[in-house]
PDB file of N, CA and C in Angstrom:
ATOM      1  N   UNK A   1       0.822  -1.148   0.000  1.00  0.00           N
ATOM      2  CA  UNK A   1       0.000   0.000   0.000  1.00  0.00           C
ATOM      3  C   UNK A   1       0.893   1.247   0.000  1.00  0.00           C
ATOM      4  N   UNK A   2       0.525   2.126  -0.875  1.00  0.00           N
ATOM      5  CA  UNK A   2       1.384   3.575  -0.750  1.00  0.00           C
ATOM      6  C   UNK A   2       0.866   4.631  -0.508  1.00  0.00           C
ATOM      7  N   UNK A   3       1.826   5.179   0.482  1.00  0.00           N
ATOM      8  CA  UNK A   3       1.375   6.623   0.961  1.00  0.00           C
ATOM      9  C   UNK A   3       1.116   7.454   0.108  1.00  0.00           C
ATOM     10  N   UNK A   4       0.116   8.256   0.112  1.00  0.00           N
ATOM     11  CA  UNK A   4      -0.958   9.243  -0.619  1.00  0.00           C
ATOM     12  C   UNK A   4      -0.086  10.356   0.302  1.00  0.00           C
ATOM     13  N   UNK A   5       1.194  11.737  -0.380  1.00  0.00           N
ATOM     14  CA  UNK A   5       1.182  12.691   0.203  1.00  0.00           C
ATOM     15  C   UNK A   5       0.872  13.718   0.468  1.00  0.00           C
ATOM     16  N   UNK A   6      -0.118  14.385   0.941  1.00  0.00           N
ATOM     17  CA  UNK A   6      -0.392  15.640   1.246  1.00  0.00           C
ATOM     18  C   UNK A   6      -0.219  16.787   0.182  1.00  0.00           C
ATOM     19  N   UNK A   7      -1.394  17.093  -0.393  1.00  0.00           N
ATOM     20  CA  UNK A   7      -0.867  18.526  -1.675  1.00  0.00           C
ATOM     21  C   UNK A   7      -0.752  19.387  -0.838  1.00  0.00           C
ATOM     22  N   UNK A   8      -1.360  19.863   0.536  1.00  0.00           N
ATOM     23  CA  UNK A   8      -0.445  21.083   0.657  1.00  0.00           C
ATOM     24  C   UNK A   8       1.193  21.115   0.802  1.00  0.00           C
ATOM     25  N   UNK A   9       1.597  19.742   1.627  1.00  0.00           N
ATOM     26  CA  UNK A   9       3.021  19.575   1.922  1.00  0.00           C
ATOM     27  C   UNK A   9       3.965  20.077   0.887  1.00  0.00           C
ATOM     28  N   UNK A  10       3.410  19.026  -0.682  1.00  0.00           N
ATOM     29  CA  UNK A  10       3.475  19.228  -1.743  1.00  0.00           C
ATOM     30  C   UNK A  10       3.490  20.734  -2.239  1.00  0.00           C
ATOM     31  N   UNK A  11       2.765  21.444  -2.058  1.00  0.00           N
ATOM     32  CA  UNK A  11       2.306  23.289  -2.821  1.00  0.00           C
ATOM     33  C   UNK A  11       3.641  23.872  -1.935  1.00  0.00           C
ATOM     34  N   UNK A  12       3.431  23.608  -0.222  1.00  0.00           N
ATOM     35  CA  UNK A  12       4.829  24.277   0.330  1.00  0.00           C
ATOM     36  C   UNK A  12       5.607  24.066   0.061  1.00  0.00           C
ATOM     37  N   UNK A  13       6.464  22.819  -0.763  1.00  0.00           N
ATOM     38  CA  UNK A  13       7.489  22.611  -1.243  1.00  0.00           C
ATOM     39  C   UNK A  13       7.981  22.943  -2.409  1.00  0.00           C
ATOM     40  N   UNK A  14       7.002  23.521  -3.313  1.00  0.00           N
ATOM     41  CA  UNK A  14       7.083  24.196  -4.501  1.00  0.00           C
ATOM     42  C   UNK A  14       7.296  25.543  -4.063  1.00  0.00           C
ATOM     43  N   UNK A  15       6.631  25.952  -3.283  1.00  0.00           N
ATOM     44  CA  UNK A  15       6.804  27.490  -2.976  1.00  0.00           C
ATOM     45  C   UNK A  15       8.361  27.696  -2.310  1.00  0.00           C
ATOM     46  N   UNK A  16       8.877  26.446  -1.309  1.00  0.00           N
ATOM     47  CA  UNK A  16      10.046  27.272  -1.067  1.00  0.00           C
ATOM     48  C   UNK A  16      11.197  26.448  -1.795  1.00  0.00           C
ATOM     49  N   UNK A  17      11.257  25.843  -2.979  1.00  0.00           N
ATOM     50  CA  UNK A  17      11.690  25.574  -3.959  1.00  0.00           C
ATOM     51  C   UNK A  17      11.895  27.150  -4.696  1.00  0.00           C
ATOM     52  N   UNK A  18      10.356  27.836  -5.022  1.00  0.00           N
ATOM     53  CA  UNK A  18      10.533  28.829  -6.138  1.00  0.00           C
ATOM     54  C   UNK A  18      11.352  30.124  -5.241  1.00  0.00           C
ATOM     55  N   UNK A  19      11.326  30.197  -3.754  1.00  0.00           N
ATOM     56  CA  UNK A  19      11.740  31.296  -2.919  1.00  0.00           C
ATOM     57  C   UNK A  19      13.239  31.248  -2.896  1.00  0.00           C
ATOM     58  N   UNK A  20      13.819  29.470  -2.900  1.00  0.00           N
ATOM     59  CA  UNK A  20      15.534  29.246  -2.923  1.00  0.00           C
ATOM     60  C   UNK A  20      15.591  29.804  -4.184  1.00  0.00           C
ATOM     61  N   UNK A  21      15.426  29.498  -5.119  1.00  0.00           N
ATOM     62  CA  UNK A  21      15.855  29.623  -6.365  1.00  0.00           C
ATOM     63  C   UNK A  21      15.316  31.201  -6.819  1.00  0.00           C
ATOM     64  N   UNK A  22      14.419  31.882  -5.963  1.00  0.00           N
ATOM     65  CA  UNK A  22      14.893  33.281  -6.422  1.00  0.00           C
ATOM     66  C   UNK A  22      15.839  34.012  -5.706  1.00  0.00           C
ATOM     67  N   UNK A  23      15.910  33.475  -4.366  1.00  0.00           N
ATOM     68  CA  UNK A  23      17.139  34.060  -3.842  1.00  0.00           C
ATOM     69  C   UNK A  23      18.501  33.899  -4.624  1.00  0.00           C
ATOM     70  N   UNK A  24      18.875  33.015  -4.803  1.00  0.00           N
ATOM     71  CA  UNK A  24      19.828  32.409  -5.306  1.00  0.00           C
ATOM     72  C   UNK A  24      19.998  33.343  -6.516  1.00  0.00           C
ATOM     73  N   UNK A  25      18.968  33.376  -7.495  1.00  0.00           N
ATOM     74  CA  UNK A  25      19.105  34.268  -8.497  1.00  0.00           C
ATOM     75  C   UNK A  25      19.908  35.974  -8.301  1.00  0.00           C
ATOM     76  N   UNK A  26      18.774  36.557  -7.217  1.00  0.00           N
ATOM     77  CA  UNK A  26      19.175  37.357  -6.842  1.00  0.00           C
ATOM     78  C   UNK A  26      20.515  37.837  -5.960  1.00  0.00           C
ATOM     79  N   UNK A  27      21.007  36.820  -5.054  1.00  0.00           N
ATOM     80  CA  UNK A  27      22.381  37.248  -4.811  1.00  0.00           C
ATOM     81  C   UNK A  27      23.458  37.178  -5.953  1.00  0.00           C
ATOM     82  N   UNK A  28      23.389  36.276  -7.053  1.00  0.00           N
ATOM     83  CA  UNK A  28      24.300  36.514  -8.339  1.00  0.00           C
ATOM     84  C   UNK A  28      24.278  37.687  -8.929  1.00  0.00           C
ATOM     85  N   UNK A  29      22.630  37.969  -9.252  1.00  0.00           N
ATOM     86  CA  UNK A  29      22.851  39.389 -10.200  1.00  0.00           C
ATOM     87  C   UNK A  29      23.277  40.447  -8.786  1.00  0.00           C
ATOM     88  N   UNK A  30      23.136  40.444  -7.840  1.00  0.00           N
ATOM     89  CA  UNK A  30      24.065  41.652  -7.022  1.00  0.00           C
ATOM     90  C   UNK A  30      25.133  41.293  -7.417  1.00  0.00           C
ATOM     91  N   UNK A  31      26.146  40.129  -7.287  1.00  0.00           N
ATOM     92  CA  UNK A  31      27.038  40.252  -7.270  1.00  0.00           C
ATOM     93  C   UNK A  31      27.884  40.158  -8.649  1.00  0.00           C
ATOM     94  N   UNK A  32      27.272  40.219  -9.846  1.00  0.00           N
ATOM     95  CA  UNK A  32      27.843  40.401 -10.567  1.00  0.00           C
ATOM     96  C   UNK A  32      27.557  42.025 -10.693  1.00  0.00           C
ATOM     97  N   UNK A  33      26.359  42.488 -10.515  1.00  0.00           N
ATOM     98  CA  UNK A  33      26.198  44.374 -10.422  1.00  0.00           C
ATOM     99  C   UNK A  33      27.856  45.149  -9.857  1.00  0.00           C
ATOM    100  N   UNK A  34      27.839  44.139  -8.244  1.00  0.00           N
ATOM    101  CA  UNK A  34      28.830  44.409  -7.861  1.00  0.00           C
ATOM    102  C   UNK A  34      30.117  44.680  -8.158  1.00  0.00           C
ATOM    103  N   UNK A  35      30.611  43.649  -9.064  1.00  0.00           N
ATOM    104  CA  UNK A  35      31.532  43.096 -10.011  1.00  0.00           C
ATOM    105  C   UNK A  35      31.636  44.324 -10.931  1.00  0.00           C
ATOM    106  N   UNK A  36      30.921  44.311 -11.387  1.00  0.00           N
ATOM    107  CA  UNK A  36      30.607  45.646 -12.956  1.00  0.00           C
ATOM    108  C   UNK A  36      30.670  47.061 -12.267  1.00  0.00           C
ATOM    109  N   UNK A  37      30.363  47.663 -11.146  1.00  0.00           N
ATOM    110  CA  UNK A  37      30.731  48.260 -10.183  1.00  0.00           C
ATOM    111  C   UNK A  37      32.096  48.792 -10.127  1.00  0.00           C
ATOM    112  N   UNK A  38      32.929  47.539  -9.465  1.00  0.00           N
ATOM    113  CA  UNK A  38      33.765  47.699  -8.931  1.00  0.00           C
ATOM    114  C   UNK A  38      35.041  47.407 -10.003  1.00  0.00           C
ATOM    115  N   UNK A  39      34.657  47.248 -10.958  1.00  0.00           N
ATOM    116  CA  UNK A  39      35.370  46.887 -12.285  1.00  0.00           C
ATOM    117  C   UNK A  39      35.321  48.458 -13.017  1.00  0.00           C
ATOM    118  N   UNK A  40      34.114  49.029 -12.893  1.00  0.00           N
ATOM    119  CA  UNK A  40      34.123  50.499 -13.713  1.00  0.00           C
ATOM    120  C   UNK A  40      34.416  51.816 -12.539  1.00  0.00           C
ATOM    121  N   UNK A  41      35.363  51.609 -11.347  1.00  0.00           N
ATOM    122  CA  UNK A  41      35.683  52.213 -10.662  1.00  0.00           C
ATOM    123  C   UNK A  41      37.310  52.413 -10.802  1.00  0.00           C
ATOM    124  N   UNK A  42      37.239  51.320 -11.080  1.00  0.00           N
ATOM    125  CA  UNK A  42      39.169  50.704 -11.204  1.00  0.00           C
ATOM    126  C   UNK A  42      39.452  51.014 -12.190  1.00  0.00           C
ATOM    127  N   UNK A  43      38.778  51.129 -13.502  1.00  0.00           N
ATOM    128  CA  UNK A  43      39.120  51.671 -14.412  1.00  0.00           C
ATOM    129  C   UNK A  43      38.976  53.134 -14.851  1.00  0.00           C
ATOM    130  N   UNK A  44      38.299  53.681 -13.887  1.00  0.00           N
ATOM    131  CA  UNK A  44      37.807  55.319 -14.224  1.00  0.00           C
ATOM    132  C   UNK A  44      39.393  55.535 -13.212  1.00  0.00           C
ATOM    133  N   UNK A  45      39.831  54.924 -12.111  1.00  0.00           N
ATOM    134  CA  UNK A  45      40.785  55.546 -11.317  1.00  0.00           C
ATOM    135  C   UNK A  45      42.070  55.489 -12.127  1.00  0.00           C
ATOM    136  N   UNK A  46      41.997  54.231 -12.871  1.00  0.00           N
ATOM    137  CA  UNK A  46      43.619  53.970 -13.762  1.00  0.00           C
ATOM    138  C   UNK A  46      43.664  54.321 -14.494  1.00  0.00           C
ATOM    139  N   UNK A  47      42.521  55.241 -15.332  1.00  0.00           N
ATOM    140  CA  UNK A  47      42.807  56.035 -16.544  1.00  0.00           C
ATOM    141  C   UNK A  47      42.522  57.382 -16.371  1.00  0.00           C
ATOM    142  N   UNK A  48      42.435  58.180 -15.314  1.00  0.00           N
ATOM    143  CA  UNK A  48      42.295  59.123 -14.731  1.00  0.00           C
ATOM    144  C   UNK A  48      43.357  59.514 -13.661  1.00  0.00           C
ATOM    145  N   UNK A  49      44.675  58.573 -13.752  1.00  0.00           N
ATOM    146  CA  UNK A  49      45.608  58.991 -12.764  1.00  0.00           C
ATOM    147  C   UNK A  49      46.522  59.875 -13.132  1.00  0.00           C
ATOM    148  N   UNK A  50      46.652  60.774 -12.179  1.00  0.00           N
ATOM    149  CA  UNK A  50      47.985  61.989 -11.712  1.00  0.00           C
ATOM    150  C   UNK A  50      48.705  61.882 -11.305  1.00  0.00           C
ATOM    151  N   UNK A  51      49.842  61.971 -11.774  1.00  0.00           N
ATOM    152  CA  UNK A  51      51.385  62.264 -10.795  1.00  0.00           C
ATOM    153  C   UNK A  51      51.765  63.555 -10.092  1.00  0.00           C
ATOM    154  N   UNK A  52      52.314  63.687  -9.108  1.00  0.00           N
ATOM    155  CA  UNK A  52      52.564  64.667  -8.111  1.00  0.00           C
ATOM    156  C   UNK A  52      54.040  65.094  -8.288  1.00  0.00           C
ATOM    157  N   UNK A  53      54.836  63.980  -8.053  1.00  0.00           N
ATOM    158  CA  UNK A  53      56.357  64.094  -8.252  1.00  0.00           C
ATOM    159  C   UNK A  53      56.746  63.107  -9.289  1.00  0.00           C
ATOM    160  N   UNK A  54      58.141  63.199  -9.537  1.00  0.00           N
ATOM    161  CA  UNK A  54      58.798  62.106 -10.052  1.00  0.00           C
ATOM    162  C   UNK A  54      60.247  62.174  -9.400  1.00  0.00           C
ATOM    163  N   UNK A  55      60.739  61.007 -10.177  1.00  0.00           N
ATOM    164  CA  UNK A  55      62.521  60.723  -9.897  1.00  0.00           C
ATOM    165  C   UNK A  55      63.402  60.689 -10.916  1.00  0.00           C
ATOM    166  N   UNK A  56      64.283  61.446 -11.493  1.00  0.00           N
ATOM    167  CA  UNK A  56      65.486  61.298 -12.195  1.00  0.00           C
ATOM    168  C   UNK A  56      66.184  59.974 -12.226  1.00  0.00           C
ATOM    169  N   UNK A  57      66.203  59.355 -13.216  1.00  0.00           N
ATOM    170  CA  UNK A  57      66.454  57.621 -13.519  1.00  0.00           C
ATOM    171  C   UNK A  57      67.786  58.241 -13.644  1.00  0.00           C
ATOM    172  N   UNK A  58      68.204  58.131 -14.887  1.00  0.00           N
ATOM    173  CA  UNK A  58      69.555  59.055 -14.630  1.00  0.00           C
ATOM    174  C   UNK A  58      69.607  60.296 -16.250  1.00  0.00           C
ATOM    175  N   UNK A  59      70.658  61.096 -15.935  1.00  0.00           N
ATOM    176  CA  UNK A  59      70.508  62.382 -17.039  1.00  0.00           C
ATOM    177  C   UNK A  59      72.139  61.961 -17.955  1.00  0.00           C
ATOM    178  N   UNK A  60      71.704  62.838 -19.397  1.00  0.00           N
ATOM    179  CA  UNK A  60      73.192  63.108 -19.593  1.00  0.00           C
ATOM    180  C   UNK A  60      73.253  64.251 -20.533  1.00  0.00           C
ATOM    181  N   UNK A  61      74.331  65.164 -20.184  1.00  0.00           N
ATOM    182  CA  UNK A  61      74.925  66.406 -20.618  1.00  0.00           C
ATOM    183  C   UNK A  61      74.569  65.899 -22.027  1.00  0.00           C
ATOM    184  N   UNK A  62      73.572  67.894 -22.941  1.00  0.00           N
ATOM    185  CA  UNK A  62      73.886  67.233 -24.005  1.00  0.00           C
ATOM    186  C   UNK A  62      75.259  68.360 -24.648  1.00  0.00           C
ATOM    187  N   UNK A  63      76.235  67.811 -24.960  1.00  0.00           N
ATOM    188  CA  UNK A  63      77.747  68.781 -24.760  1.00  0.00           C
ATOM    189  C   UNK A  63      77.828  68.680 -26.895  1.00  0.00           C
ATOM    190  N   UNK A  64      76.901  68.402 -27.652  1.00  0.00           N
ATOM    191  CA  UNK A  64      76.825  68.920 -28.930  1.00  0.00           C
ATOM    192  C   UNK A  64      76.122  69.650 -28.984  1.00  0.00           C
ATOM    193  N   UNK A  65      76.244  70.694 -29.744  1.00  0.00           N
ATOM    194  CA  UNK A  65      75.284  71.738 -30.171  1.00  0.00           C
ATOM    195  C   UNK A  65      74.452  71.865 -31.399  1.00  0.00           C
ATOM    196  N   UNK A  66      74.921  71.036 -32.619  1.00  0.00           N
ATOM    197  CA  UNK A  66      74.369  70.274 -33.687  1.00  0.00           C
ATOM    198  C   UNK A  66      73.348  69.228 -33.900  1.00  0.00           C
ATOM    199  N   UNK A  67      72.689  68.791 -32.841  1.00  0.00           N
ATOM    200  CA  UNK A  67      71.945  68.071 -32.547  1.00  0.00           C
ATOM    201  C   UNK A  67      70.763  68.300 -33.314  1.00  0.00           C
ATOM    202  N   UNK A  68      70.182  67.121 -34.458  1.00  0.00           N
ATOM    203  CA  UNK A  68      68.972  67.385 -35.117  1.00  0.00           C
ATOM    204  C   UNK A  68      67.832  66.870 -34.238  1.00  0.00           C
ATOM    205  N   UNK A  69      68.710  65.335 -33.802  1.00  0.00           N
ATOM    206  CA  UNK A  69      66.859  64.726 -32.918  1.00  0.00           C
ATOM    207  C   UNK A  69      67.610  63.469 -32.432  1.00  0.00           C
ATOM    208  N   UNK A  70      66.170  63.395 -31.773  1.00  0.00           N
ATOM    209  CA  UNK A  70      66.512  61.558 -31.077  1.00  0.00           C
ATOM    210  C   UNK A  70      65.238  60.731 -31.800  1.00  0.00           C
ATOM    211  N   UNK A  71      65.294  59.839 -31.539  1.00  0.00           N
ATOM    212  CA  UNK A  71      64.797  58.154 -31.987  1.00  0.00           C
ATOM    213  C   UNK A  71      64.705  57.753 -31.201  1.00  0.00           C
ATOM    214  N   UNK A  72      63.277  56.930 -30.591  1.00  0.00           N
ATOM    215  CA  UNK A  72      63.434  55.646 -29.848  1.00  0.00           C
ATOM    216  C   UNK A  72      63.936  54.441 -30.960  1.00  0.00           C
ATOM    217  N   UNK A  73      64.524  53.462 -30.922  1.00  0.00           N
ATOM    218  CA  UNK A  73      65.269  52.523 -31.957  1.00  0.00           C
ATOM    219  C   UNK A  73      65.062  51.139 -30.922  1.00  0.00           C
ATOM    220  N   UNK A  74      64.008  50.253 -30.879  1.00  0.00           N
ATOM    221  CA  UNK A  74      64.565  49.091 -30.817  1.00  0.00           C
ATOM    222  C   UNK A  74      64.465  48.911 -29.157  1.00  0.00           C
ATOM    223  N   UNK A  75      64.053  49.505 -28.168  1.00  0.00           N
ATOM    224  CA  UNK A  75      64.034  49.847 -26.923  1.00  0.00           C
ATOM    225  C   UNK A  75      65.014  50.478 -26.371  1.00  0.00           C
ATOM    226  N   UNK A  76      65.610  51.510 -27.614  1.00  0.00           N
ATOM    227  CA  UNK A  76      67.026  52.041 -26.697  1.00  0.00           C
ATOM    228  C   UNK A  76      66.615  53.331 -27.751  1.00  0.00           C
ATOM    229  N   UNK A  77      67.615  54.349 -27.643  1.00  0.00           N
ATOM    230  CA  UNK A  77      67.256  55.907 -28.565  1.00  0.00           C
ATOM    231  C   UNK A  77      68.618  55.680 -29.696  1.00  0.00           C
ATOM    232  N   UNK A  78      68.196  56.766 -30.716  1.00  0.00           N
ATOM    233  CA  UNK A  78      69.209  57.140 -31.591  1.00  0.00           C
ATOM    234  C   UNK A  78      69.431  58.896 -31.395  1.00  0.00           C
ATOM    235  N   UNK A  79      70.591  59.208 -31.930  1.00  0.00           N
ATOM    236  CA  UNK A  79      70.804  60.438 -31.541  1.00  0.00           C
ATOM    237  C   UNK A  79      71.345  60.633 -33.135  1.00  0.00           C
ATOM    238  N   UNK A  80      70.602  61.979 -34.049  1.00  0.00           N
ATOM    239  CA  UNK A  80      71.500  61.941 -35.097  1.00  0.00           C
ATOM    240  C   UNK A  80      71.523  63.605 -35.209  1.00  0.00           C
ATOM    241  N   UNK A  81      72.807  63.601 -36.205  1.00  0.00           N
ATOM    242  CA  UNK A  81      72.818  65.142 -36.365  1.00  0.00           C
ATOM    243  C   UNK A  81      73.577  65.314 -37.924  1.00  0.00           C
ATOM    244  N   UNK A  82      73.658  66.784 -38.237  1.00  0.00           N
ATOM    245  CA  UNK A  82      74.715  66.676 -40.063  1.00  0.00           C
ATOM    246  C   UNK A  82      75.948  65.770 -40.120  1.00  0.00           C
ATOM    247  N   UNK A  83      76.291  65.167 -39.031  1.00  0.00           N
ATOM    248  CA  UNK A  83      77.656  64.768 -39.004  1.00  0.00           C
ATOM    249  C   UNK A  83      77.482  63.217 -38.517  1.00  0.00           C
ATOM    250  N   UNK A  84      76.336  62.709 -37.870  1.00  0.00           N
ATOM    251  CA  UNK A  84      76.184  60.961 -37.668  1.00  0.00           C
ATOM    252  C   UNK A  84      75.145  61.095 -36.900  1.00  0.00           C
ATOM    253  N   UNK A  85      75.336  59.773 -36.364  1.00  0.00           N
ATOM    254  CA  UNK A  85      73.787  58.812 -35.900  1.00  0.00           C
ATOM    255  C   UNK A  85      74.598  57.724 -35.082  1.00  0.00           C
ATOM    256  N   UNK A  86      74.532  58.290 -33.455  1.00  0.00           N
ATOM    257  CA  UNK A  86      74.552  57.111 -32.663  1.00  0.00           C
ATOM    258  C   UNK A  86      73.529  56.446 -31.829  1.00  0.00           C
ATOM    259  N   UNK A  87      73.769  55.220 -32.068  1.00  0.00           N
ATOM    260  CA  UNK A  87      72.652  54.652 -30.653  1.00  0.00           C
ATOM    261  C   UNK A  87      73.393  53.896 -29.406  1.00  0.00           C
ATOM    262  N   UNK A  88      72.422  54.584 -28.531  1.00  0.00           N
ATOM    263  CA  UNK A  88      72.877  54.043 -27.612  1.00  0.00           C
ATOM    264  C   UNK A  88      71.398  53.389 -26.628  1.00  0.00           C
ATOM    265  N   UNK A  89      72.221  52.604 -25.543  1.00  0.00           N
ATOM    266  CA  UNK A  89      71.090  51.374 -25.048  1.00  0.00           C
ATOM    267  C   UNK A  89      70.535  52.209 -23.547  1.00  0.00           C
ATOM    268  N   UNK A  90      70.077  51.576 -22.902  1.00  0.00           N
ATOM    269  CA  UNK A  90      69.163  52.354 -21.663  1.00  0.00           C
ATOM    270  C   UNK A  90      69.646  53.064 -20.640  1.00  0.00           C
ATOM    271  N   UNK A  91      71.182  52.270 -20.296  1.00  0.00           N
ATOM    272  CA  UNK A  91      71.824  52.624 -19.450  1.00  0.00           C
ATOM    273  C   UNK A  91      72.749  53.369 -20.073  1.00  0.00           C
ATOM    274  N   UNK A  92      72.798  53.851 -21.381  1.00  0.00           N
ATOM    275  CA  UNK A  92      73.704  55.225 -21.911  1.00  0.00           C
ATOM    276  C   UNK A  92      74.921  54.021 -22.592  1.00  0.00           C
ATOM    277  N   UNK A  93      75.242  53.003 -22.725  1.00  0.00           N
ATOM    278  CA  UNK A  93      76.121  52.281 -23.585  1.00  0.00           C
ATOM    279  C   UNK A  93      75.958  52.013 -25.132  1.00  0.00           C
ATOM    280  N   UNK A  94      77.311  52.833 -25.770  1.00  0.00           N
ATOM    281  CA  UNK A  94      77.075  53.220 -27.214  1.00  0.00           C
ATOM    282  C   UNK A  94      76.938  51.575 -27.911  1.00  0.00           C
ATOM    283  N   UNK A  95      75.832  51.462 -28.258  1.00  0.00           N
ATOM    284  CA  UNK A  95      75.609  50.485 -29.599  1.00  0.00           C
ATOM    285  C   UNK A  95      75.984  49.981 -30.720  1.00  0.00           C
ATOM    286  N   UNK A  96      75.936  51.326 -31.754  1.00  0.00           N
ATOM    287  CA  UNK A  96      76.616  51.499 -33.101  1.00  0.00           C
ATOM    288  C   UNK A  96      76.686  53.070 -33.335  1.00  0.00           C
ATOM    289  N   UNK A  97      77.777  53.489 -33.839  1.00  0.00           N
ATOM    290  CA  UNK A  97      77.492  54.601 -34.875  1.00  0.00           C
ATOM    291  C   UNK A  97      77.607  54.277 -35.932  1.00  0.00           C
ATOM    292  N   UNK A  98      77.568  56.004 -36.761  1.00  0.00           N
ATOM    293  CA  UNK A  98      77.227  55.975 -38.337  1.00  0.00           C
ATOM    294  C   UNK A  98      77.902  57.365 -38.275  1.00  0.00           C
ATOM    295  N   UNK A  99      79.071  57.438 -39.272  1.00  0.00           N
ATOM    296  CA  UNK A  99      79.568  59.004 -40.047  1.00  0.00           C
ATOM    297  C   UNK A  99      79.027  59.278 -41.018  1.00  0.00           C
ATOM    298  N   UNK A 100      78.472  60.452 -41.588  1.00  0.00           N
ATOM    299  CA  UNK A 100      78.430  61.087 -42.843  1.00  0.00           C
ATOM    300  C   UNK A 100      78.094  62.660 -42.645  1.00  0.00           C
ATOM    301  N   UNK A 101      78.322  62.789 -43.613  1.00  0.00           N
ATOM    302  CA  UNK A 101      78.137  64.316 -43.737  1.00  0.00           C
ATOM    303  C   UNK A 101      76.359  65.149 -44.624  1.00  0.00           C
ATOM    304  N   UNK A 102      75.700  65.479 -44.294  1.00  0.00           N
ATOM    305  CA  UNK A 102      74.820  65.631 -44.425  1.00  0.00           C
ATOM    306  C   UNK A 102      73.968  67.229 -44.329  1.00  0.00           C
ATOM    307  N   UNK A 103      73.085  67.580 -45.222  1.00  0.00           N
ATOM    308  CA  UNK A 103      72.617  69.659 -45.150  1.00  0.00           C
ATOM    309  C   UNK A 103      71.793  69.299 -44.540  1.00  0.00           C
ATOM    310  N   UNK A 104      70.519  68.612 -44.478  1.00  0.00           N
ATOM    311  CA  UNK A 104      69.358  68.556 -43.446  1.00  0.00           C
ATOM    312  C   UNK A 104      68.961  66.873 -43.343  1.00  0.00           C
ATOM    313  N   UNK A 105      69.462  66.395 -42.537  1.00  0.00           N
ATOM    314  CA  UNK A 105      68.970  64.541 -42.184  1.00  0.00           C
ATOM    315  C   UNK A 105      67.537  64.280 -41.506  1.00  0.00           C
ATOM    316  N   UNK A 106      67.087  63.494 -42.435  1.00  0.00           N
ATOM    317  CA  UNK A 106      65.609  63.190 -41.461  1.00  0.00           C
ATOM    318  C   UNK A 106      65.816  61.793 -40.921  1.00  0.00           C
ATOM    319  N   UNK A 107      65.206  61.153 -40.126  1.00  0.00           N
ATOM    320  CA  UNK A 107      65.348  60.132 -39.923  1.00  0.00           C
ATOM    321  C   UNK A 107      64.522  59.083 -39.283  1.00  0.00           C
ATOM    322  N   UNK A 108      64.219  57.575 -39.449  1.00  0.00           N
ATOM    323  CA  UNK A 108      62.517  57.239 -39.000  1.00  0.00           C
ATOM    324  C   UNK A 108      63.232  55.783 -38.544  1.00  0.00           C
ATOM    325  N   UNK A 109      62.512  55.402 -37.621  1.00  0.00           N
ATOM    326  CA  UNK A 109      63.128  53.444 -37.522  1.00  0.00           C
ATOM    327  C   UNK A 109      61.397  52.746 -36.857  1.00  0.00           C
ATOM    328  N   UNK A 110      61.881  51.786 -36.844  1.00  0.00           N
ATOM    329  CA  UNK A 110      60.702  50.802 -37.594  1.00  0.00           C
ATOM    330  C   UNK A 110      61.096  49.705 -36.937  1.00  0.00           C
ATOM    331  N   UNK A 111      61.039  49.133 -35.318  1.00  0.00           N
ATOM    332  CA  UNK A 111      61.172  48.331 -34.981  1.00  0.00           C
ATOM    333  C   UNK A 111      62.788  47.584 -34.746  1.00  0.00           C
ATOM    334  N   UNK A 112      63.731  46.866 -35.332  1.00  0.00           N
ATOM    335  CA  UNK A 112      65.334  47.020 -35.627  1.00  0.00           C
ATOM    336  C   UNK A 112      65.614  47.143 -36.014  1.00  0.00           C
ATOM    337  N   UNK A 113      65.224  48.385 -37.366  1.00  0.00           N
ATOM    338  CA  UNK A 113      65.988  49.439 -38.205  1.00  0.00           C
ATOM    339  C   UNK A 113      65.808  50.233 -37.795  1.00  0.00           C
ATOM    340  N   UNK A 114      66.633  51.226 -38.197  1.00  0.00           N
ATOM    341  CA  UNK A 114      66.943  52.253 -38.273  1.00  0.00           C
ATOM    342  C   UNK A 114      67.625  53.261 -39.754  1.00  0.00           C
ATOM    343  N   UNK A 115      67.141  54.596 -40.414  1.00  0.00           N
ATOM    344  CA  UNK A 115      66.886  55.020 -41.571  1.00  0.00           C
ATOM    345  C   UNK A 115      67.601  56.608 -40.810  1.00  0.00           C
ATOM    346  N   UNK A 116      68.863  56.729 -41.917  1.00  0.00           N
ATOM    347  CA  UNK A 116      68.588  58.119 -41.540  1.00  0.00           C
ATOM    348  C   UNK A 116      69.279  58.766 -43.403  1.00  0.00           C
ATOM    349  N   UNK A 117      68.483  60.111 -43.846  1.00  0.00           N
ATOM    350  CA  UNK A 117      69.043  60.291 -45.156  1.00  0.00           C
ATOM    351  C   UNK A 117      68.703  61.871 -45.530  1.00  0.00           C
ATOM    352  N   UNK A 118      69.207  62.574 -46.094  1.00  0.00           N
ATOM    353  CA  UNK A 118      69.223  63.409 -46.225  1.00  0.00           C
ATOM    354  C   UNK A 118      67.907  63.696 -47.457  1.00  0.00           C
ATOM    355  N   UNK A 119      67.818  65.258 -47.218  1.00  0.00           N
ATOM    356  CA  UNK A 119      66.029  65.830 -47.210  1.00  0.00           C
ATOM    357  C   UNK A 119      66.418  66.028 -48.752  1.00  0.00           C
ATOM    358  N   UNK A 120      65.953  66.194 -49.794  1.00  0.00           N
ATOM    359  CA  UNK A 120      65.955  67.029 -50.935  1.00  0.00           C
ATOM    360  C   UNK A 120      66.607  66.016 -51.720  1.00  0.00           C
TER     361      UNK A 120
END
């Protein structure tokens, strides 16, 4: 013989079936709100940041007076002028030069070249 169970038992168990499962719902979407929140805070602060001071990494005299320009080259700079083109690396150690003689040098680099040639 089998037990016949109770529809109300039954109806209350649907009801706090549908009450878990909206809770449940509802603490996710807070916490993804949360999430999206706290995600568009962090990013309004890191692309909205100011500096106050800084620190001198290190300097160097520039003791030519001919100087046309610099280059970033390769993660290090180029320095060229009518008379050459040196590079040097982060910590100021010369790389390569280049002599020539030149009326107005332009000059462009492109990853590990480097281009330098006169205008006209």
């Amino acid at each position: 013989m089998a037990m016949v169970k109770d529809p109300q038992s039954l109806r209350d168990y649907g009801n706090r079936k549908k009450r878990s499962r909206r809770r449940k719902v509802f603490l996710f979407t807070l916490l993804l709100f949360a999430l999206v929140i706290a995600g568009a805070i962090y990013l309004v602060k890191l692309f909205n940041k100011t500096y106050q001071n800084y620190e001198v990494a290190s300097s160097e005299p520039n003791i030519e007076e001919n100087i046309i320009g610099y280059l970033e080259y390769d993660g290090s700079m180029v320095r060229y002028s009518k008379d050459g083109a040196v590079a040097y690396d982060k910590k100021g150690n010369l790389l390569w030069n280049g002599a020539y003689e030149m009326q107005d040098p332009i000059a462009d680099t492109c990853g590990k070249y480097a281009v330098v040639a006169d205008r006209g």
